[in-house]
C-alpha atoms as a PDB file:
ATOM      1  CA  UNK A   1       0.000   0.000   0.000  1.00  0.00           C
ATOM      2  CA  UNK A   2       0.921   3.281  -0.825  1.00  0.00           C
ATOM      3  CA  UNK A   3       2.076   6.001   1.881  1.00  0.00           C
ATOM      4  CA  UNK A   4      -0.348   8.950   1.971  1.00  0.00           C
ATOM      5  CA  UNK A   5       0.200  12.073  -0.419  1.00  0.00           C
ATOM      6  CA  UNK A   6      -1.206  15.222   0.252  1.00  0.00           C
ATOM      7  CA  UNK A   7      -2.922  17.406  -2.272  1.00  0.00           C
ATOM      8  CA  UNK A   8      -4.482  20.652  -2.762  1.00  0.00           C
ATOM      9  CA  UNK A   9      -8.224  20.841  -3.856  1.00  0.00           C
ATOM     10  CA  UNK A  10     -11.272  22.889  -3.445  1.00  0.00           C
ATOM     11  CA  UNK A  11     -14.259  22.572  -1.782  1.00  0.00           C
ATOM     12  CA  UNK A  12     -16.939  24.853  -1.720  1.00  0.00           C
ATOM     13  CA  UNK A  13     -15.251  27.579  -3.434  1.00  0.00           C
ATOM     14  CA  UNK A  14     -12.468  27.483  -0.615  1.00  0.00           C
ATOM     15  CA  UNK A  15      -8.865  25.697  -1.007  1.00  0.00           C
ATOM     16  CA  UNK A  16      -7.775  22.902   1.264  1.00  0.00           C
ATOM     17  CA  UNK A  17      -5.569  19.882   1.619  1.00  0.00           C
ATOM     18  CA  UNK A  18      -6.305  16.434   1.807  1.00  0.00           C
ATOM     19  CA  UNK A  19      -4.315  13.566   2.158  1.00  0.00           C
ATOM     20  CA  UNK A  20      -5.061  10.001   0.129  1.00  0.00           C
ATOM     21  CA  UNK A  21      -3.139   7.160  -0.732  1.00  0.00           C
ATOM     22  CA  UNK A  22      -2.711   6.662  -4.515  1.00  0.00           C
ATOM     23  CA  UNK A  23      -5.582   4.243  -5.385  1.00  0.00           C
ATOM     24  CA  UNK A  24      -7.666   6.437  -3.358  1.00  0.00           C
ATOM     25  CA  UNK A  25      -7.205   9.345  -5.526  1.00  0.00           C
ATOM     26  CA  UNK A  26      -7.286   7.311  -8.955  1.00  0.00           C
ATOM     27  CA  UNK A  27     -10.075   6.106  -7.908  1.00  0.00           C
ATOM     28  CA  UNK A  28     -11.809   9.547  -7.087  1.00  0.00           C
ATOM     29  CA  UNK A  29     -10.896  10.902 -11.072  1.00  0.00           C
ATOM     30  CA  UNK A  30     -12.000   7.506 -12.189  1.00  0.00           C
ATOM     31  CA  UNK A  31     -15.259   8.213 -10.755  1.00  0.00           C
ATOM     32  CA  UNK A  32     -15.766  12.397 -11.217  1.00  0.00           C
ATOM     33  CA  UNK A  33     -14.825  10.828 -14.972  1.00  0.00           C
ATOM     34  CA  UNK A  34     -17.621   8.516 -15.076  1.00  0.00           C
ATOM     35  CA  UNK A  35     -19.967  11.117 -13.759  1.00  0.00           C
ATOM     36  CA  UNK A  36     -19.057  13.780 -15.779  1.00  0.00           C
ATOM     37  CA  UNK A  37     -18.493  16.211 -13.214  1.00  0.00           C
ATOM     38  CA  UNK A  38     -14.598  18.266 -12.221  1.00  0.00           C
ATOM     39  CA  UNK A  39     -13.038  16.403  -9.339  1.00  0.00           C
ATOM     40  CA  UNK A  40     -13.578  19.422  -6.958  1.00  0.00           C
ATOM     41  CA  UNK A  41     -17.070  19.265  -7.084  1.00  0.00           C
ATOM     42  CA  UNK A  42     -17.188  15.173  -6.439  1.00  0.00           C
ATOM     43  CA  UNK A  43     -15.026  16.062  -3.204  1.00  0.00           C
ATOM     44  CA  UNK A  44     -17.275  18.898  -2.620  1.00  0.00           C
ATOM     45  CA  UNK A  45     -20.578  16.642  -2.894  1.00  0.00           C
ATOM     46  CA  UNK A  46     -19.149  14.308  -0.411  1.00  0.00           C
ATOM     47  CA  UNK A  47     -18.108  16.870   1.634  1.00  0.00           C
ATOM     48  CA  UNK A  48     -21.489  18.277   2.236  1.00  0.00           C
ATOM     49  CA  UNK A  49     -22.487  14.824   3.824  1.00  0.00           C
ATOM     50  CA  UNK A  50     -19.539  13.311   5.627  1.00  0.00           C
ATOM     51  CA  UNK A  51     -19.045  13.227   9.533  1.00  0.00           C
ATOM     52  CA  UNK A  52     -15.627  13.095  10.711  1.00  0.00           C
ATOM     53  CA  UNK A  53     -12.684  14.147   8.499  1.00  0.00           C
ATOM     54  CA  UNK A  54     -12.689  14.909   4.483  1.00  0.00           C
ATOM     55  CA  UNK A  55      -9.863  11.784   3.973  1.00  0.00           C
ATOM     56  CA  UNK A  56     -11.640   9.661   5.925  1.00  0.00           C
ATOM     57  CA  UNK A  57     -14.711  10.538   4.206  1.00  0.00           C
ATOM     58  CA  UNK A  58     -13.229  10.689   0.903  1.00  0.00           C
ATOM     59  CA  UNK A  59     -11.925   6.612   1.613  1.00  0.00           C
ATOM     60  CA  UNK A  60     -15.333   5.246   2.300  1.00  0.00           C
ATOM     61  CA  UNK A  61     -17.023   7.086  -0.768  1.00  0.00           C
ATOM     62  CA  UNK A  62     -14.356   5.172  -2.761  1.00  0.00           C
ATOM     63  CA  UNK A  63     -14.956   1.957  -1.123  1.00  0.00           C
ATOM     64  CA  UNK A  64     -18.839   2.083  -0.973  1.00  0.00           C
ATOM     65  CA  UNK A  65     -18.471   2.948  -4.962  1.00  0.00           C
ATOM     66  CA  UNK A  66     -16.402  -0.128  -5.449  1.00  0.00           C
ATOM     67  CA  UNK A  67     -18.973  -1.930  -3.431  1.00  0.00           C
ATOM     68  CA  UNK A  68     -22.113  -0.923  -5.328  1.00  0.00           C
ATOM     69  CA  UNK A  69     -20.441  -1.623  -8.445  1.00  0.00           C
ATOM     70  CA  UNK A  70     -19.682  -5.223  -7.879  1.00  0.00           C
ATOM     71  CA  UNK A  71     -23.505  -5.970  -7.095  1.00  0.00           C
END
C-alpha cells in the first residue's frame, strides 16, 4: 500500500488539503470521470455529507463505490 500524499483541492469555493493514498485518488478521477463532473465538485458533494474528516470521508465514498459496483 501506498504512503499517503497530500494534495491541494477545493471545496466549496475554498482551497484545502487532503491527504489520500494513490488508489484512493485514482479512484476519485475515475469516478468524477464517469460522472461527468470536475473532481472538486465530487469532493465537494461528499463533503457536504460526511461526519468526521474529508480523507476519511473521501476513503469510504471510494470503497462504498467499489462496493455498489460489484452488485
Amino acid at each position: 500500500m501506498s504512503s499517503p500524499v497530500k494534495r491541494s483541492v477545493v471545496v466549496a469555493g475554498h482551497q484545502t488539503s487532503i491527504s489520500l493514498e494513490e488508489p484512493f485518488w485514482e479512484a476519485l478521477v475515475k469516478i468524477a470521470k464517469s460522472e461527468d463532473v470536475s473532481l472538486n465538485s465530487l469532493i465537494t458533494q461528499i463533503d457536504r455529507d460526511r461526519q468526521g474528516n474529508l480523507s476519511s470521508a473521501l476513503r469510504v465514498f471510494v470503497l462504498k463505490s467499489l462496493q455498489e459496483g460489484q452488485n
